[in-house]
N, C-alpha and C. Protein backbone atom coordinates (compact mmCIF):
# COMPACT_ATOMS: atom_id res chain seq x y z
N UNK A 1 17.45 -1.84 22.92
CA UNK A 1 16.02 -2.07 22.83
C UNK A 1 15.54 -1.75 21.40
N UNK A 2 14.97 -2.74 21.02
CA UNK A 2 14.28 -1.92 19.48
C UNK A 2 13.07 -1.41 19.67
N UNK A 3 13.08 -0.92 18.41
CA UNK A 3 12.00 -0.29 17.78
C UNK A 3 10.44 -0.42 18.42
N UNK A 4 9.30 0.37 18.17
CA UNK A 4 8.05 -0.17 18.10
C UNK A 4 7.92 -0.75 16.02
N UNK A 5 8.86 0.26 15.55
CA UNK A 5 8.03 -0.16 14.78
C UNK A 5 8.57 -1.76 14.09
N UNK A 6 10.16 -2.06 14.32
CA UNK A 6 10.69 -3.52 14.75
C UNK A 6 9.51 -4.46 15.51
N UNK A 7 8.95 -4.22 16.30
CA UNK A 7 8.09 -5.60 17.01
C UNK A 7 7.11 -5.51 16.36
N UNK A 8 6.56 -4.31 15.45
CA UNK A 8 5.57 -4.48 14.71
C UNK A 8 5.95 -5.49 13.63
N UNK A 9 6.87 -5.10 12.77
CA UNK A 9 7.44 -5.87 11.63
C UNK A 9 7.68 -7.23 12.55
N UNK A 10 7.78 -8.18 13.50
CA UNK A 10 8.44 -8.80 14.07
C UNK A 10 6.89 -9.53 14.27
N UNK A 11 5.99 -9.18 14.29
CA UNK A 11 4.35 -9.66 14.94
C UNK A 11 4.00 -10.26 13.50
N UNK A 12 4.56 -8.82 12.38
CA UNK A 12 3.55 -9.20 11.12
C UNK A 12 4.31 -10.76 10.77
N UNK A 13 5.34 -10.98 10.72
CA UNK A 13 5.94 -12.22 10.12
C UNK A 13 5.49 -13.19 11.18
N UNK A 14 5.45 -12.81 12.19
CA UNK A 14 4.53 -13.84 13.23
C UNK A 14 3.25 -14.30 12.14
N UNK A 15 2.29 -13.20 12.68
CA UNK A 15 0.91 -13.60 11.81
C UNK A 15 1.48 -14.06 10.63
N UNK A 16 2.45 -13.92 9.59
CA UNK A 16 2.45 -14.92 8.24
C UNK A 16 2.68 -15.92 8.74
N UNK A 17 3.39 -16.65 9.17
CA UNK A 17 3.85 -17.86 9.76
C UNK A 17 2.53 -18.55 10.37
N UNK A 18 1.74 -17.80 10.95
CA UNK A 18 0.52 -18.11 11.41
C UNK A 18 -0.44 -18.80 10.43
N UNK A 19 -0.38 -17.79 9.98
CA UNK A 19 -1.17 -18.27 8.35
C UNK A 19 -1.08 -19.48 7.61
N UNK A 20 0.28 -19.15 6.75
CA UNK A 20 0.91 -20.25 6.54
C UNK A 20 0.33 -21.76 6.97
N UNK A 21 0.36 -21.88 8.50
CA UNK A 21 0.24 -23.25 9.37
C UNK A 21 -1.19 -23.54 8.98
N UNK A 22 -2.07 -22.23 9.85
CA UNK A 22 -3.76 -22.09 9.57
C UNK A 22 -3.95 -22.51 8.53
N UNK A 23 -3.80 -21.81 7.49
CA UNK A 23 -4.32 -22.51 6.03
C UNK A 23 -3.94 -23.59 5.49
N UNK A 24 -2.42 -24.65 6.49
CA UNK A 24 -2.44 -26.41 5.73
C UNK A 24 -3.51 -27.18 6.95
N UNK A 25 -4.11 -26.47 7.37
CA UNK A 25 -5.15 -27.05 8.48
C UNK A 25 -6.60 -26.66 7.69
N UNK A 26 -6.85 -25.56 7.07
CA UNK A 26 -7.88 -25.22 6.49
C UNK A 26 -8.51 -26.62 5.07
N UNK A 27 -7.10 -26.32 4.38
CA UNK A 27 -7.05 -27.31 3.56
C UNK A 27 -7.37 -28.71 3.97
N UNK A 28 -6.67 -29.22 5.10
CA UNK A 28 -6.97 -30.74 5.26
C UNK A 28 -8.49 -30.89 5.92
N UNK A 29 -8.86 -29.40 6.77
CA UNK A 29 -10.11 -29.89 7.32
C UNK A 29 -11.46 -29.00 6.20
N UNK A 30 -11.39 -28.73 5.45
CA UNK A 30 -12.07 -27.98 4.44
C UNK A 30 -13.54 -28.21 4.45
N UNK A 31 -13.38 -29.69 4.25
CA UNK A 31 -14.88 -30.11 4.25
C UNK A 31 -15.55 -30.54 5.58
N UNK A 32 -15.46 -30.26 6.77
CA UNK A 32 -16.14 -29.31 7.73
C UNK A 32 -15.69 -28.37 8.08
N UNK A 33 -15.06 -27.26 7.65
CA UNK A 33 -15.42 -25.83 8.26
C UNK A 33 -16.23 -25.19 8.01
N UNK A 34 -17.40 -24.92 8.69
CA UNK A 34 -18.51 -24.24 8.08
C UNK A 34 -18.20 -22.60 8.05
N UNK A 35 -16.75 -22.11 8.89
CA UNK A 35 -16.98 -20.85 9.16
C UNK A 35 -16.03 -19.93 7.29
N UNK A 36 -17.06 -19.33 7.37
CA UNK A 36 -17.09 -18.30 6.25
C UNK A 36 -17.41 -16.94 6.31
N UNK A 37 -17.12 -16.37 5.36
CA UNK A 37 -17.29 -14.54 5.44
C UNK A 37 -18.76 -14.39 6.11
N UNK A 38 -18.77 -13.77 7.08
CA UNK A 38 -20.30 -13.43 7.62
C UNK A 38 -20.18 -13.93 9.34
N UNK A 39 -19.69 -15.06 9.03
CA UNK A 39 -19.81 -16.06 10.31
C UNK A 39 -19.07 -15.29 11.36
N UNK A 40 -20.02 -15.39 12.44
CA UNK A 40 -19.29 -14.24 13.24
C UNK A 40 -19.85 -15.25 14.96
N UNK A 41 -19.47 -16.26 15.19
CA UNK A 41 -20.04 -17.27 16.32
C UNK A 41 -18.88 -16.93 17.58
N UNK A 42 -17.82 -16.94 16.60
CA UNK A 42 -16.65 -17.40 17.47
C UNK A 42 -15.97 -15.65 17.79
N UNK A 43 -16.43 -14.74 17.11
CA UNK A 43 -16.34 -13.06 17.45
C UNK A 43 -16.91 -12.65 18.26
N UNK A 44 -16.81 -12.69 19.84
CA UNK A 44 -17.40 -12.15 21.18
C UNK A 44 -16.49 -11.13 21.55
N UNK A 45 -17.35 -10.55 22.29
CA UNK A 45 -17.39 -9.39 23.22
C UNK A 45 -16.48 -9.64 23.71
N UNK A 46 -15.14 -8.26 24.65
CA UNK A 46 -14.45 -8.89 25.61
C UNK A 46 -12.84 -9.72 25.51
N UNK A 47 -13.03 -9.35 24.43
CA UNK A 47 -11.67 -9.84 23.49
C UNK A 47 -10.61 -8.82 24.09
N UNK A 48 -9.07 -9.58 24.66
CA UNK A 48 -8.24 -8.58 24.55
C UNK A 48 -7.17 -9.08 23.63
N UNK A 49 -6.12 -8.32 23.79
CA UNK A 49 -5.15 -8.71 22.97
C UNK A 49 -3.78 -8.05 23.57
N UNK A 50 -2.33 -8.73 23.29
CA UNK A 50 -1.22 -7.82 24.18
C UNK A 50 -1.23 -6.64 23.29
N UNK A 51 -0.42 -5.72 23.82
CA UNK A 51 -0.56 -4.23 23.75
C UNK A 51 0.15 -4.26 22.20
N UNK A 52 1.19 -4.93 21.91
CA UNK A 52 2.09 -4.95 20.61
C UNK A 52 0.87 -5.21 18.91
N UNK A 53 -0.52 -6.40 19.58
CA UNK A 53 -1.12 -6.27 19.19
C UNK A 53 -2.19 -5.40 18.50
N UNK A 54 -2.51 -4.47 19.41
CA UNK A 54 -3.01 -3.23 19.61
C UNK A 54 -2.05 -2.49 18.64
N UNK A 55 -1.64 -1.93 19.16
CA UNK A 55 -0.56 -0.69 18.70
C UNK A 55 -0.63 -1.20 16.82
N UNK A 56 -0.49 -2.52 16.52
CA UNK A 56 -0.76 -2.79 14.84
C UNK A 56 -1.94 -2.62 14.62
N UNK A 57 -3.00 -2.76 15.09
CA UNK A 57 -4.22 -2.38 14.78
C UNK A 57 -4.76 -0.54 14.68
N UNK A 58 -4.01 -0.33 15.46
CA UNK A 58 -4.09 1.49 15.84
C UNK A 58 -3.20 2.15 14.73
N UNK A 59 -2.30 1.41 14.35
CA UNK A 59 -1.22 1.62 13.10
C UNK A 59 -2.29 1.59 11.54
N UNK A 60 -2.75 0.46 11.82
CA UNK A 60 -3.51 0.41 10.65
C UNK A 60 -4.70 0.57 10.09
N UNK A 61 -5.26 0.74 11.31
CA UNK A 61 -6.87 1.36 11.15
C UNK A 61 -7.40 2.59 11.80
N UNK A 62 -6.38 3.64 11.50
CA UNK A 62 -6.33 4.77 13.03
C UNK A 62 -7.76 5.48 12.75
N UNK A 63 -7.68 5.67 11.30
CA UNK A 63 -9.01 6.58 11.32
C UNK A 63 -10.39 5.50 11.09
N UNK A 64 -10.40 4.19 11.07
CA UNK A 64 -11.48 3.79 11.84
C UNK A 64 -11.57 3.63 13.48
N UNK A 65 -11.02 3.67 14.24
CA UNK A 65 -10.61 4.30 15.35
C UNK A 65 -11.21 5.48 15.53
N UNK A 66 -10.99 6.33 14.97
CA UNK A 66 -11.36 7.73 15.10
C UNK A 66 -12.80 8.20 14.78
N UNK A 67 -13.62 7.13 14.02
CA UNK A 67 -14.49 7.93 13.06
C UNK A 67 -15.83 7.08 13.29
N UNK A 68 -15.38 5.85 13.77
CA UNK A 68 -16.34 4.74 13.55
C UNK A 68 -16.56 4.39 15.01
N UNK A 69 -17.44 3.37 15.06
CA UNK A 69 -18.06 3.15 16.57
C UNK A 69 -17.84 1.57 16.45
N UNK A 70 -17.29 1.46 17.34
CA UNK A 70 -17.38 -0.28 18.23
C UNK A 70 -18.65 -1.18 18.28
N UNK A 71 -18.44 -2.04 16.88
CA UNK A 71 -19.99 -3.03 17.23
C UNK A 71 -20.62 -2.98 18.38
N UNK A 72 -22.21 -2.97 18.25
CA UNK A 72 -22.86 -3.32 19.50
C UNK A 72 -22.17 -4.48 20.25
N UNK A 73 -22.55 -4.27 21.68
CA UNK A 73 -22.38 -5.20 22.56
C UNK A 73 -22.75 -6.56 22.69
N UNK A 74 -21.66 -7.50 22.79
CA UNK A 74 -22.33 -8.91 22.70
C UNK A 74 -21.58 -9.24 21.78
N UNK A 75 -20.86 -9.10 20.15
CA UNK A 75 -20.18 -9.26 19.19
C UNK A 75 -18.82 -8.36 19.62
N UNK A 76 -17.63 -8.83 19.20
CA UNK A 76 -16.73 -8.02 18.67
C UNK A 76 -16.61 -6.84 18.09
N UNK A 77 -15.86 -6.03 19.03
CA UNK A 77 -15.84 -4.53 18.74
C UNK A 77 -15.55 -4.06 17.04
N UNK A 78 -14.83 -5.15 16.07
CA UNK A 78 -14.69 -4.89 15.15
C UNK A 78 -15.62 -5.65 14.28
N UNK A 79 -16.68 -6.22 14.03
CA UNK A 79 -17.91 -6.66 13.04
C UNK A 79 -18.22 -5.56 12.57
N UNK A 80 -18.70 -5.58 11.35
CA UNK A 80 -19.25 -4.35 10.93
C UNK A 80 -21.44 -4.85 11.29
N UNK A 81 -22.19 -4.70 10.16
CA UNK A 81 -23.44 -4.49 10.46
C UNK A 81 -23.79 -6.07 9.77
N UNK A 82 -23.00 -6.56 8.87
CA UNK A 82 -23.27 -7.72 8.08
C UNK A 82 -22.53 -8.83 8.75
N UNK A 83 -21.94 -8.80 10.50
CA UNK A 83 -21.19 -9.97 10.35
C UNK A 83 -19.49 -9.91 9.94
N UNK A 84 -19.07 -9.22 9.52
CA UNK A 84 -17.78 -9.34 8.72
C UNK A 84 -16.75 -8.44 9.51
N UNK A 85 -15.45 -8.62 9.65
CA UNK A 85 -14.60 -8.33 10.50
C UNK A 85 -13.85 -6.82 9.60
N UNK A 86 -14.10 -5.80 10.25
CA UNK A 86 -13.68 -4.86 9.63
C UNK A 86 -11.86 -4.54 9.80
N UNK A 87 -11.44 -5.51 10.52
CA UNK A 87 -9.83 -5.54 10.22
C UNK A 87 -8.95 -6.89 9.98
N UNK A 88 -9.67 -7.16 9.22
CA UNK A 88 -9.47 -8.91 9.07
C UNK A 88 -8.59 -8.96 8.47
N UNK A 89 -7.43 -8.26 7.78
CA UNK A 89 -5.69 -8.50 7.38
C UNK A 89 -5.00 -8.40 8.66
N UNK A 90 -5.30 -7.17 9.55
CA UNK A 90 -4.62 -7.11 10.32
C UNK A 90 -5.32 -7.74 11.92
N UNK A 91 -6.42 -8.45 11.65
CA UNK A 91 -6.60 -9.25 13.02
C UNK A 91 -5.95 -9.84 13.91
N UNK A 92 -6.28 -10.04 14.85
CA UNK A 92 -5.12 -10.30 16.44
C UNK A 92 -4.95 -11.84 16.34
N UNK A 93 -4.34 -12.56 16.69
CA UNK A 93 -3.66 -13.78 17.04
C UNK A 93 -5.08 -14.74 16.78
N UNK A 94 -6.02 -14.30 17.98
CA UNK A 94 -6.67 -15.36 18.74
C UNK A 94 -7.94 -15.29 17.12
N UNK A 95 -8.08 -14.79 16.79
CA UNK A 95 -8.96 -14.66 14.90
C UNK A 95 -8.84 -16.06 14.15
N UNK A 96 -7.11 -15.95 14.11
CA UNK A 96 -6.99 -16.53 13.05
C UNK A 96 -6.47 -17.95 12.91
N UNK A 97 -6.67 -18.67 14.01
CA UNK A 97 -6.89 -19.75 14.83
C UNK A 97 -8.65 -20.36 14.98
N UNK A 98 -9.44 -19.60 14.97
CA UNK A 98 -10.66 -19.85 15.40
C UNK A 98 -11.48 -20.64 14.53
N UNK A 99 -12.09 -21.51 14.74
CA UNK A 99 -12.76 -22.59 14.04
C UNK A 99 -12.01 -23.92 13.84
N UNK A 100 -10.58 -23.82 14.06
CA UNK A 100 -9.74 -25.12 13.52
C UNK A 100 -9.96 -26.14 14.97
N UNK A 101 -9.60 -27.60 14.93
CA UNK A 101 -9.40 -28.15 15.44
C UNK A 101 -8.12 -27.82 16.69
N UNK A 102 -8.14 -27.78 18.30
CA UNK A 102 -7.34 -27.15 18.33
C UNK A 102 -6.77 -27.88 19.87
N UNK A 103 -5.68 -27.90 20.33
CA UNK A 103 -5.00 -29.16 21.03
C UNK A 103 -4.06 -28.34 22.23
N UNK A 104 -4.29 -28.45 23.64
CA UNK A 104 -3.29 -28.19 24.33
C UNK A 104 -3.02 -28.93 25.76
N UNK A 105 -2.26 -28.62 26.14
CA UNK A 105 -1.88 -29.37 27.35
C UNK A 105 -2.28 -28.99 28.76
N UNK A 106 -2.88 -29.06 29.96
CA UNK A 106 -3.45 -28.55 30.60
C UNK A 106 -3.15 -29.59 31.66
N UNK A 107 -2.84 -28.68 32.98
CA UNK A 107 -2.29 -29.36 34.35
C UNK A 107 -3.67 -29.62 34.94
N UNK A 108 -3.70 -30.89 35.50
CA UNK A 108 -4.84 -31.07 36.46
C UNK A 108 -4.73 -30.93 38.23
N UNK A 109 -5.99 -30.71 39.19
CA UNK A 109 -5.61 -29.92 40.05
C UNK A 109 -4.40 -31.85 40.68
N UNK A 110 -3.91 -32.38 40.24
CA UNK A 110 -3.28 -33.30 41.17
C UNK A 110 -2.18 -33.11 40.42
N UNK A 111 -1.73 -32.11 39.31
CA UNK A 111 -0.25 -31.76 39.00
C UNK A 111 0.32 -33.14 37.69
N UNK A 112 -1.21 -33.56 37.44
CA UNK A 112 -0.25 -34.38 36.38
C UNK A 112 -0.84 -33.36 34.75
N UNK A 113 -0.24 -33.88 33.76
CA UNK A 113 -0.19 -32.97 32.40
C UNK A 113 -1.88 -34.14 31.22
N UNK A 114 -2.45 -33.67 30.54
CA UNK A 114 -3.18 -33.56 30.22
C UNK A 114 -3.41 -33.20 28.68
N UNK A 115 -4.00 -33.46 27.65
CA UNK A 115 -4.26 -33.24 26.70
C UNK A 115 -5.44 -32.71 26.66
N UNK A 116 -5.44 -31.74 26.11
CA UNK A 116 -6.98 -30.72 25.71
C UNK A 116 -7.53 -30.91 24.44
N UNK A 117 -8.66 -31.05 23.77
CA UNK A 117 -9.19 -30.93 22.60
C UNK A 117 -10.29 -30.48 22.62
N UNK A 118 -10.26 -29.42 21.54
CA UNK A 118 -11.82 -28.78 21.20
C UNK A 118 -11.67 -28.52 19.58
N UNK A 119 -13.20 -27.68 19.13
CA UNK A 119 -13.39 -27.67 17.74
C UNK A 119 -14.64 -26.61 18.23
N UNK A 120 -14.76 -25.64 17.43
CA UNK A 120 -16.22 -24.87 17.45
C UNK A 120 -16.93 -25.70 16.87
N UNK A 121 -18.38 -26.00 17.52
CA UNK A 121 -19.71 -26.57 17.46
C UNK A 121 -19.95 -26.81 16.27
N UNK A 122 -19.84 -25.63 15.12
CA UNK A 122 -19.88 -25.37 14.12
C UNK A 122 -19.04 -26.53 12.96
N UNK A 123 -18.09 -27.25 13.17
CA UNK A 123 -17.08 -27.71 12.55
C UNK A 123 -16.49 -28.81 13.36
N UNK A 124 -17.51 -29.29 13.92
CA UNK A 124 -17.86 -30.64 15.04
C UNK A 124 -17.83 -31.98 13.72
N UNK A 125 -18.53 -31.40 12.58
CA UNK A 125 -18.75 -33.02 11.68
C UNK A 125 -17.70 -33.51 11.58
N UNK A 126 -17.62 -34.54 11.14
CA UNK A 126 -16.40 -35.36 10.75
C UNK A 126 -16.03 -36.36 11.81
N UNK A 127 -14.66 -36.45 11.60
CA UNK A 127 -14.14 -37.55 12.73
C UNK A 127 -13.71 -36.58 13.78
N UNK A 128 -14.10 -37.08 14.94
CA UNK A 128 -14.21 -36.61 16.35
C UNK A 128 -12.75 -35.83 16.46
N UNK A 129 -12.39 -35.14 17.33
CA UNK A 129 -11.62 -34.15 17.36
C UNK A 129 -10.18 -34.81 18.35
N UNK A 130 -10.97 -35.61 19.18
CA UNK A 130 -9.99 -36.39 19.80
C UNK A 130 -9.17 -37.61 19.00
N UNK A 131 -9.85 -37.99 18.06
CA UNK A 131 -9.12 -39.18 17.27
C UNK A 131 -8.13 -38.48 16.11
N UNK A 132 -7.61 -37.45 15.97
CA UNK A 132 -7.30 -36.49 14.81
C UNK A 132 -5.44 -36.55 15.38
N UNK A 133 -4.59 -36.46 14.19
CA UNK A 133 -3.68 -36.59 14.65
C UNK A 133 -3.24 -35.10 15.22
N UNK A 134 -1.86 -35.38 15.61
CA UNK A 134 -1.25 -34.32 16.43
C UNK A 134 -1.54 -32.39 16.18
N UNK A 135 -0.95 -33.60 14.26
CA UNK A 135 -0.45 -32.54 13.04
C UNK A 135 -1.50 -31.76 12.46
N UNK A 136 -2.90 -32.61 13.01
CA UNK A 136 -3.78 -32.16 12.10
C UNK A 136 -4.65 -31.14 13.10
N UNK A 137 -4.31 -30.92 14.26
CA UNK A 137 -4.74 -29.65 15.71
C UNK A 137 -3.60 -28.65 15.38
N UNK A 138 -4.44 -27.62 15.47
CA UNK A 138 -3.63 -26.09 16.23
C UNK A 138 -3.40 -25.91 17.35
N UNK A 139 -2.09 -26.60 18.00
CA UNK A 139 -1.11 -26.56 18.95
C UNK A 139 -1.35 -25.39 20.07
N UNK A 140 -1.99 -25.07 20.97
CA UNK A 140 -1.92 -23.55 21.30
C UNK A 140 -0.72 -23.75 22.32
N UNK A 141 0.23 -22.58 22.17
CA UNK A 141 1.33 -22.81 23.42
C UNK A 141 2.64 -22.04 22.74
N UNK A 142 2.68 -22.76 21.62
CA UNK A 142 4.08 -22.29 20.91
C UNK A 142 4.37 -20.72 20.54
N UNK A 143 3.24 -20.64 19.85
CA UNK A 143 2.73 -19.38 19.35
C UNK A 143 2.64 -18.02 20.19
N UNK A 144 2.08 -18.71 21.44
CA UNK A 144 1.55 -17.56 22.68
C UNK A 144 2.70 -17.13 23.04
N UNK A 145 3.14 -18.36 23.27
CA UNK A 145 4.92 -17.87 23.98
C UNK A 145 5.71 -16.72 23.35
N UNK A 146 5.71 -17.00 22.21
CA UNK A 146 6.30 -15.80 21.09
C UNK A 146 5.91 -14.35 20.91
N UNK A 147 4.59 -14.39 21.19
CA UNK A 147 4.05 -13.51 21.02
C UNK A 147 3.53 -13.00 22.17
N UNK A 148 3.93 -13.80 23.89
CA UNK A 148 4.07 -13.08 24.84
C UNK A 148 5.89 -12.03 25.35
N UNK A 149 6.50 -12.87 24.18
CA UNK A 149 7.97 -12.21 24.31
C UNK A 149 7.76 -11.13 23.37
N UNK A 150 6.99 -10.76 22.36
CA UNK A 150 7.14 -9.45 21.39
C UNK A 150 6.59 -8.13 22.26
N UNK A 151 5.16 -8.97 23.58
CA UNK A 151 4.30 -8.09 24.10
C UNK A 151 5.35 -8.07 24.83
N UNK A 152 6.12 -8.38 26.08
CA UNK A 152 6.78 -8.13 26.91
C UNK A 152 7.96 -7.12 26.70
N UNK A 153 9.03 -7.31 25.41
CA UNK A 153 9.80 -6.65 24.94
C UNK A 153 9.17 -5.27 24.56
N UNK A 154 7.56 -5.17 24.00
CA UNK A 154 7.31 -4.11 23.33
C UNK A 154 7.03 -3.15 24.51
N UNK A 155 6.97 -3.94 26.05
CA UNK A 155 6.09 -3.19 27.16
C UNK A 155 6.93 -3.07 28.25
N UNK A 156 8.10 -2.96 27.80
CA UNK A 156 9.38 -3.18 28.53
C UNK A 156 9.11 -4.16 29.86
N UNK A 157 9.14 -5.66 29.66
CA UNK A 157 8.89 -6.27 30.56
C UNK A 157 7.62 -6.96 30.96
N UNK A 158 6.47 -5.91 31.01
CA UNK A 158 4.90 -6.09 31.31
C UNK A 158 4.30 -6.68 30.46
N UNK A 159 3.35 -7.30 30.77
CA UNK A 159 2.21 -8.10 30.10
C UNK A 159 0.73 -7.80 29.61
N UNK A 160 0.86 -6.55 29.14
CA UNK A 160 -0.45 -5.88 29.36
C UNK A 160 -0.86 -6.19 27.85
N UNK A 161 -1.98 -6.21 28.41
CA UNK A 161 -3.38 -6.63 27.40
C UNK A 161 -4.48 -5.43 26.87
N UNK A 162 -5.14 -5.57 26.23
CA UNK A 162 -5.68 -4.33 25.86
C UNK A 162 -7.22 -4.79 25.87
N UNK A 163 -8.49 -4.42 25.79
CA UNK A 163 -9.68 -4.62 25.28
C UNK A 163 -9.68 -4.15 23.76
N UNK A 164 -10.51 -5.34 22.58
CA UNK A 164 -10.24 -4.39 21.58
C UNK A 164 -11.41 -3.37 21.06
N UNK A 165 -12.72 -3.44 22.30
CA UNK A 165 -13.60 -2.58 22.29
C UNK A 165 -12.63 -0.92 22.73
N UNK A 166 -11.88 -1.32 23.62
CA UNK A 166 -11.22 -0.12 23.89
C UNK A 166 -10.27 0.44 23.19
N UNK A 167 -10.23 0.40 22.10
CA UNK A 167 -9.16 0.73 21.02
C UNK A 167 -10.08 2.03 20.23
N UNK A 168 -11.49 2.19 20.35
CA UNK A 168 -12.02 2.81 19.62
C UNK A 168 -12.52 4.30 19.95
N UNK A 169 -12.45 5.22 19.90
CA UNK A 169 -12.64 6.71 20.74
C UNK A 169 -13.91 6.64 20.76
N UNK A 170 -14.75 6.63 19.65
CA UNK A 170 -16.21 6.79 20.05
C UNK A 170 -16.95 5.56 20.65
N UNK A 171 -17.16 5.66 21.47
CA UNK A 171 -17.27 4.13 22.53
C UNK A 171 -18.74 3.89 22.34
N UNK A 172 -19.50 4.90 21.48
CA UNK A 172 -20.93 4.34 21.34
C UNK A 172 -21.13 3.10 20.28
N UNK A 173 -21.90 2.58 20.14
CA UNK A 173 -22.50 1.59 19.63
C UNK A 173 -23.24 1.88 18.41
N UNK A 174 -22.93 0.62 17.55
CA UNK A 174 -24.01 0.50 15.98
C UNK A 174 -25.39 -0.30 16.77
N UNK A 175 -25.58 0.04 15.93
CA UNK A 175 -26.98 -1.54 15.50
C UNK A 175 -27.50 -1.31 14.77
């Protein structure tokens, strides 16, 4: 069995790889993404993340953890007062995906397979989301999978998820 701190190192090259992809999607869709530093639409409440996730965030932000309070309710536990993501190197999966054009496959209740497409509201201009090629959507599926085998391995087996409001000791609230 390895390490925790192996699936950590094992997540971070995940998220580069992540990146990597995200940003030749940023590039081609550039001129509608409206989302920028501040933009905080697609940062709700209620967010979890697998535990392997967690545990890098608790690694790297322990004493904001410790010291600081969990955005008000309604936003993401990590916004600070301006909008802006106070762990945005080390943000969770579902972050750094958000705003792109984004494509998956989905069973209908009669068992046949299905193509999904969406886009935040925000980054709707352009050519419609359904006419966009394959290459030019963020795939969701591949990714999860991977990074449900780092959570599983890291949780010997289990699938556990975390809240990332619950990551924070002082559970009171800014505003």
């Amino acid at each position: 069995m390895r390490t925790e701190s192996e699936l950590i190192n094992d997540l971070l090259e995940l998220y580069e790889r992540i990146d990597d992809q995200a940003n030749q999607l940023v590039r081609r869709h550039g001129h509608r993404l409206k989302c920028r530093r501040g933009c905080a639409t697609c940062c709700v409440d209620d967010l979890s993340v697998f535990e392997v996730e967690a545990r890098n965030i608790q690694t790297n932000h322990g004493d904001l953890l410790r010291t600081e309070s969990a955005h008000e309710s309604g936003g993401c536990a990590f916004l600070d007062h301006d909008g802006c993501c106070r762990i945005y190197r080390n943000r969770p999966y579902v972050c750094r995906t958000q705003g792109l054009p984004l494509r998956w496959i989905d069973e209908t209740d009669g068992g046949d397979l299905v193509e999904m497409r969406d886009i935040c509201p925000l980054n709707d201009e352009g050519e419609p989301v359904e006419e966009l090629s394959e290459s030019d959507c963020w795939t969701i599926g591949p990714v999860e999978n991977e990074l449900r085998g780092l959570a599983c391995e890291q949780a010997g087996g289990e699938m556990r998820r975390v809240k990332l409001r619950d990551l924070f000791q002082t559970q009171t609230t800014t505003g």
